[in-house]
C-alpha atoms as a PDB file:
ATOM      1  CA  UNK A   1     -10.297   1.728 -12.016  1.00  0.00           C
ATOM      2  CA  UNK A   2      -9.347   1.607  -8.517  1.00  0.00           C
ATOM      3  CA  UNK A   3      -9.338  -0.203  -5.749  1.00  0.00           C
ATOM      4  CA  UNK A   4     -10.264   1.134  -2.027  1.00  0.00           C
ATOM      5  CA  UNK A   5     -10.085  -0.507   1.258  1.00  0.00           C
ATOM      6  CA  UNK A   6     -10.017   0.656   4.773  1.00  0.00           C
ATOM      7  CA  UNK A   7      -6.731  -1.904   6.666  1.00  0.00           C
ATOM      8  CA  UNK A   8      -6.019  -1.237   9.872  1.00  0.00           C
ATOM      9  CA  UNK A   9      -2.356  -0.313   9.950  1.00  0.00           C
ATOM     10  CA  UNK A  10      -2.862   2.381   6.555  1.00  0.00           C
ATOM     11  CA  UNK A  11      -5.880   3.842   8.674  1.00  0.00           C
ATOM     12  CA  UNK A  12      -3.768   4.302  11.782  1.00  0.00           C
ATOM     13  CA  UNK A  13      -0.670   6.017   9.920  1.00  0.00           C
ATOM     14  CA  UNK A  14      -3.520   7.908   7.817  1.00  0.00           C
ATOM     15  CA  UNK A  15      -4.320   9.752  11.138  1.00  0.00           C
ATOM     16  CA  UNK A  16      -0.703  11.361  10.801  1.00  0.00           C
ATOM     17  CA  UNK A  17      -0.480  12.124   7.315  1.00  0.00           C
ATOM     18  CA  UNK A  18       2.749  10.278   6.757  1.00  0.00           C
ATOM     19  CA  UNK A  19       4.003   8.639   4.096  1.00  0.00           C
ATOM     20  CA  UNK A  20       5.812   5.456   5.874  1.00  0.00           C
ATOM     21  CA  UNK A  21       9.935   4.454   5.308  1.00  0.00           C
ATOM     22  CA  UNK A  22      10.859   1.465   3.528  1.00  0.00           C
ATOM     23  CA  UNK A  23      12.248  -0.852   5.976  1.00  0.00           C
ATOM     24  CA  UNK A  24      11.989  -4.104   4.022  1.00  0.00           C
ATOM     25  CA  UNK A  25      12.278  -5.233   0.286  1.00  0.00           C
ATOM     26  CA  UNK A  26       8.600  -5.751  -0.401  1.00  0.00           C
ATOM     27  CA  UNK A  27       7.601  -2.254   0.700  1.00  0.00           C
ATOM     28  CA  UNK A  28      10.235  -1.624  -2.275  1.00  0.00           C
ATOM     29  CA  UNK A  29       7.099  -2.574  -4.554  1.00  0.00           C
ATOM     30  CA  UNK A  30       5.887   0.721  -3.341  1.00  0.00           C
ATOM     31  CA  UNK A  31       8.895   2.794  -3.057  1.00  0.00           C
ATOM     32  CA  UNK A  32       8.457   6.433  -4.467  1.00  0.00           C
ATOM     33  CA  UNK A  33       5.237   5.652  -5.615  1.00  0.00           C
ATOM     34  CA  UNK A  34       2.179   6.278  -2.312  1.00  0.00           C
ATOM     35  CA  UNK A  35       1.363   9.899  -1.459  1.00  0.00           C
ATOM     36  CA  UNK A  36      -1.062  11.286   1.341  1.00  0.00           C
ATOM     37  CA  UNK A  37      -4.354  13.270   0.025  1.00  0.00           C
ATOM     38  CA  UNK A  38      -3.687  16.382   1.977  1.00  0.00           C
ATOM     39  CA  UNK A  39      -7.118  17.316   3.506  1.00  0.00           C
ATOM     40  CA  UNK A  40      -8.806  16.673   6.771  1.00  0.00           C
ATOM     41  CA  UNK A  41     -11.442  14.275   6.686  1.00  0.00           C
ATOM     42  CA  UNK A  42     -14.385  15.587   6.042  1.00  0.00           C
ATOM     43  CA  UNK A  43     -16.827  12.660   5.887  1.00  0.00           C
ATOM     44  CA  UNK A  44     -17.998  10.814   2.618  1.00  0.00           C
ATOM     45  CA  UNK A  45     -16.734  11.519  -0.927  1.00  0.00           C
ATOM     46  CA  UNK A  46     -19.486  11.860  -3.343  1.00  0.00           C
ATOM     47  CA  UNK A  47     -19.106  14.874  -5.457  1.00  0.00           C
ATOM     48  CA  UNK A  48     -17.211  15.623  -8.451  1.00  0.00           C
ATOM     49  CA  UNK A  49     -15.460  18.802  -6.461  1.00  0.00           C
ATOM     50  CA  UNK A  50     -14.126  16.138  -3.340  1.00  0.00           C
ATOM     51  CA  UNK A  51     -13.251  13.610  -6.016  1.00  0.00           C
ATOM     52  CA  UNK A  52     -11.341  15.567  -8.871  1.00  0.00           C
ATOM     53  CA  UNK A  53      -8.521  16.662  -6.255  1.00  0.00           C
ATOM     54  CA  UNK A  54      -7.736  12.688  -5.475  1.00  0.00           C
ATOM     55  CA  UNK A  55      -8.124  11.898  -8.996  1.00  0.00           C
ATOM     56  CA  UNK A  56      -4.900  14.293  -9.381  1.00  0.00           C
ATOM     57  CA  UNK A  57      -2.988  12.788  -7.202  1.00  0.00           C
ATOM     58  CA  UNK A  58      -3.705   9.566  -8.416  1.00  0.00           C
ATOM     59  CA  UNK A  59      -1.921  10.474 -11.816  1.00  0.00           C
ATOM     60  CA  UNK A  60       1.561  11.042 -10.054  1.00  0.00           C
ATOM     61  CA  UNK A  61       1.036   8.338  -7.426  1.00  0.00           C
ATOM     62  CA  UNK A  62      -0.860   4.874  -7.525  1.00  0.00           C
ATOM     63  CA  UNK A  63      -0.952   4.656  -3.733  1.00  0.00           C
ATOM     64  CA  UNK A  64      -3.332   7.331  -2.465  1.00  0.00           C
ATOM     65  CA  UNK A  65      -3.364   7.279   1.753  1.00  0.00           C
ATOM     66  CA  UNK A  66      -6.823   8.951   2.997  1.00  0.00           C
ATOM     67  CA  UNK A  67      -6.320  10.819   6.200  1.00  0.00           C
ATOM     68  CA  UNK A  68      -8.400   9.485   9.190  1.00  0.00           C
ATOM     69  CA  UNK A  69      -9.842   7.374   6.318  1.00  0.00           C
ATOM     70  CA  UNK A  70      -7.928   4.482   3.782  1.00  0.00           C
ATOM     71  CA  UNK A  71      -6.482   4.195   1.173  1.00  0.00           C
ATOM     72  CA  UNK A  72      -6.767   4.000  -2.863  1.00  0.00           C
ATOM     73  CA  UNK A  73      -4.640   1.996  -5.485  1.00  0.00           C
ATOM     74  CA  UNK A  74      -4.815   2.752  -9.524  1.00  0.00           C
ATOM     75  CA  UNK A  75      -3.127   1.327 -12.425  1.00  0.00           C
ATOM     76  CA  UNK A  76      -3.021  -1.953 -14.272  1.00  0.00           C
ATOM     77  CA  UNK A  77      -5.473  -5.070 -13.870  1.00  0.00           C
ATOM     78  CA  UNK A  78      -7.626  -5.389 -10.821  1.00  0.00           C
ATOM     79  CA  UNK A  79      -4.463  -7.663  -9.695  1.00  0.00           C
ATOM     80  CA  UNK A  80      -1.635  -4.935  -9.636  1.00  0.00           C
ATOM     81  CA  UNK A  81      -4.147  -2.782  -8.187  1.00  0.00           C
ATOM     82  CA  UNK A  82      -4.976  -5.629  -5.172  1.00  0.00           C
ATOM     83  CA  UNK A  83      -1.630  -6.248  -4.582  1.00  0.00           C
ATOM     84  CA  UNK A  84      -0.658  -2.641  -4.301  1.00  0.00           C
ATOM     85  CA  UNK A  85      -3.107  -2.375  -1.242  1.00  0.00           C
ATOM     86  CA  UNK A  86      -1.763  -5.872   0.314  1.00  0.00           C
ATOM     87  CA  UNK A  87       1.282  -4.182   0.333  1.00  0.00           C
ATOM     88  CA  UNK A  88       0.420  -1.240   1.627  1.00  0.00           C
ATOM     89  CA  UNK A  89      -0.907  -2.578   4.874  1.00  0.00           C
ATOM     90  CA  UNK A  90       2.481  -4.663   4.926  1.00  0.00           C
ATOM     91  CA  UNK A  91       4.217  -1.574   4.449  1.00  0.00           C
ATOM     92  CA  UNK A  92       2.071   0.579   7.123  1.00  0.00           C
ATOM     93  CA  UNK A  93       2.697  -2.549   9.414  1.00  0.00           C
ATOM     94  CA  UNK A  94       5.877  -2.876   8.924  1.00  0.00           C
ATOM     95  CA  UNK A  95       6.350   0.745   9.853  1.00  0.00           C
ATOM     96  CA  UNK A  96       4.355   0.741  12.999  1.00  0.00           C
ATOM     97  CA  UNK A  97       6.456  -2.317  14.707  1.00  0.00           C
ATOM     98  CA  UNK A  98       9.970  -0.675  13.915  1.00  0.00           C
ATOM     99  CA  UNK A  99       8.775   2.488  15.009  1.00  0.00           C
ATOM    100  CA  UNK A 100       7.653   0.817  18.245  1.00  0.00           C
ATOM    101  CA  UNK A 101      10.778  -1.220  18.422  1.00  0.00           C
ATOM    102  CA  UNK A 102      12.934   1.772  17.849  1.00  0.00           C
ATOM    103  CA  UNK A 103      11.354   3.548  20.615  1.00  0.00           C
ATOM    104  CA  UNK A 104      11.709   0.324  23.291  1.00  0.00           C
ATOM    105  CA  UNK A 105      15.005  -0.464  22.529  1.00  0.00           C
ATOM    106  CA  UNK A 106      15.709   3.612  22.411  1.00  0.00           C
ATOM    107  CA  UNK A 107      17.732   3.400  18.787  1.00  0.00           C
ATOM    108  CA  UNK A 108      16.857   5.130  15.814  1.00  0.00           C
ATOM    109  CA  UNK A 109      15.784   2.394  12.865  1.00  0.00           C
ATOM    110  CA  UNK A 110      17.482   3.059   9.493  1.00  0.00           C
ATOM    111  CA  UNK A 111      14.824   2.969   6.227  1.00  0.00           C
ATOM    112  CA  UNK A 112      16.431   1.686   2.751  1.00  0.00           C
ATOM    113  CA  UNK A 113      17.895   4.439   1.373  1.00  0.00           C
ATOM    114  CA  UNK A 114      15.296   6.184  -1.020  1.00  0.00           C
ATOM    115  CA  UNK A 115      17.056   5.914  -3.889  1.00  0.00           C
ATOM    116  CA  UNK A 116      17.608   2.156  -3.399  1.00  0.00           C
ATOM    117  CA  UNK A 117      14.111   1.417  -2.668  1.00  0.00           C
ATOM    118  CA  UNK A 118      13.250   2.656  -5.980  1.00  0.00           C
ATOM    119  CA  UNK A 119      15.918   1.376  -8.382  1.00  0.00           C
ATOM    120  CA  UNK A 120      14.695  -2.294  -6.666  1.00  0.00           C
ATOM    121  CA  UNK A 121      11.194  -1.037  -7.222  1.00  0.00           C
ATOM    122  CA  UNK A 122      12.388  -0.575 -10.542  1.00  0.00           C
ATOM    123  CA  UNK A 123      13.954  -3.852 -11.001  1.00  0.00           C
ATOM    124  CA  UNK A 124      11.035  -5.482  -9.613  1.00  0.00           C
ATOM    125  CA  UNK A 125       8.507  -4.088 -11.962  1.00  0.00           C
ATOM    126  CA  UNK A 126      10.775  -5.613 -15.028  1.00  0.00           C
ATOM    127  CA  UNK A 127      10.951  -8.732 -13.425  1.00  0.00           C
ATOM    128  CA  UNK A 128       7.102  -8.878 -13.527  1.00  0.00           C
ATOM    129  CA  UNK A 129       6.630  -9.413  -9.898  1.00  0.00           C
ATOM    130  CA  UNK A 130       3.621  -7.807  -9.148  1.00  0.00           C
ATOM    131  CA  UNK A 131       2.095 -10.559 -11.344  1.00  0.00           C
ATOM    132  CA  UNK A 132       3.812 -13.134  -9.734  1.00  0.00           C
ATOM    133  CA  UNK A 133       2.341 -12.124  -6.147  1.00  0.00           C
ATOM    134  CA  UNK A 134      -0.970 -12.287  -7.564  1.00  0.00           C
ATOM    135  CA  UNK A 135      -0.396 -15.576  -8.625  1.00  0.00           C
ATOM    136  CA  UNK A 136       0.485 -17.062  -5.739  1.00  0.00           C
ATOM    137  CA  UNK A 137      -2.574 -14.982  -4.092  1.00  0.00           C
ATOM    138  CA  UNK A 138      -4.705 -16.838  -6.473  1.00  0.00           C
ATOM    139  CA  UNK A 139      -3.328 -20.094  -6.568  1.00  0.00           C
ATOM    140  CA  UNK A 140      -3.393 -19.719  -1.954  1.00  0.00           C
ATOM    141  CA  UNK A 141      -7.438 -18.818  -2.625  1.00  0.00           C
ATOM    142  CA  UNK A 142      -7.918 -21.582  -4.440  1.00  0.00           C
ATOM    143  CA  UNK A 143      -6.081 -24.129  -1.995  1.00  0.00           C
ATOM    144  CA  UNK A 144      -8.272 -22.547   0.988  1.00  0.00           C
ATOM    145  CA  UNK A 145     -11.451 -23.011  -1.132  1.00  0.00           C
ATOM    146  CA  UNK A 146     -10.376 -26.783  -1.842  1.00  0.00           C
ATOM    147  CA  UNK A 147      -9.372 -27.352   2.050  1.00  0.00           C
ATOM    148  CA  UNK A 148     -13.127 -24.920   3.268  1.00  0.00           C
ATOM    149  CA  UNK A 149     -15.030 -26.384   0.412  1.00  0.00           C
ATOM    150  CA  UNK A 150     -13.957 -29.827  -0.723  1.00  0.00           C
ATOM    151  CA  UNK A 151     -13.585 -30.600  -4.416  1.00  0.00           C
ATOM    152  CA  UNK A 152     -15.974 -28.264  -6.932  1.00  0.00           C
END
């Protein structure tokens, strides 16, 4: 199963086929782990011959950037798979304001090493944190439905 969504900041880096630095511990979560589909967009994906070639990549990676398009997420429950987009856009985010910041204050920003990023990607997964996220996701829904909704 998948999950697919279209968030702003992983559209606009999709339009450059990059695959962002890690510039913060939570894009860790991700570190080693997102690739770009390598094709120009070519408008909707609904054959077997546009959708085998992501369905590749998707068994190295469980980030999948589309260019000019999204982005997919695979693996686990519908949770890791949620979260892994969330962080995503936080990643793609993340990237866009210290490239602009680089740029206005005219230094050069300096990712986590990659190597780093994934050992604490590593250590994360043992810790069970993707879980945890979608916990608190959860348990935040649930408080805005009580505060929108009033008591069930």
């Amino acid at each position: 199963m998948l999950v697919h969504a279209h968030p702003r900041s992983v559209v606009t880096i999709s339009a450059f086929r990059i695959v962002p630095d890690i510039y913060d511990q939570e894009s860790c979560f991700l570190a080693g782990d997102i690739a770009v589909y390598d094709e120009d967009y070519e408008g909707l994906v609904s054959t077997e011959e546009r959708i085998s070639p992501m369905a590749d990549v998707l068994r190295t990676a469980r980030s999948l950037i589309l260019p000019n398009h999204g982005a997919l997420t695979s693996g686990g429950a519908v949770g890791s798979r949620t979260i892994r987009m969330i962080l995503l856009e936080n990643l793609a985010r993340r990237y866009l304001e210290v490239t602009r910041a680089a740029t206005a204050i005219k230094d050069p920003p300096r990712p986590v090493d990659p190597r780093t990023a994934i050992a604490t990607r590593k250590e994360l997964e043992g810790l069970g944190a993707e879980r945890l996220l979608w916990q608190d996701y959860i348990e935040r829904l649930d408080l805005a439905d009580v505060k929108a909704f009033g008591q069930g």
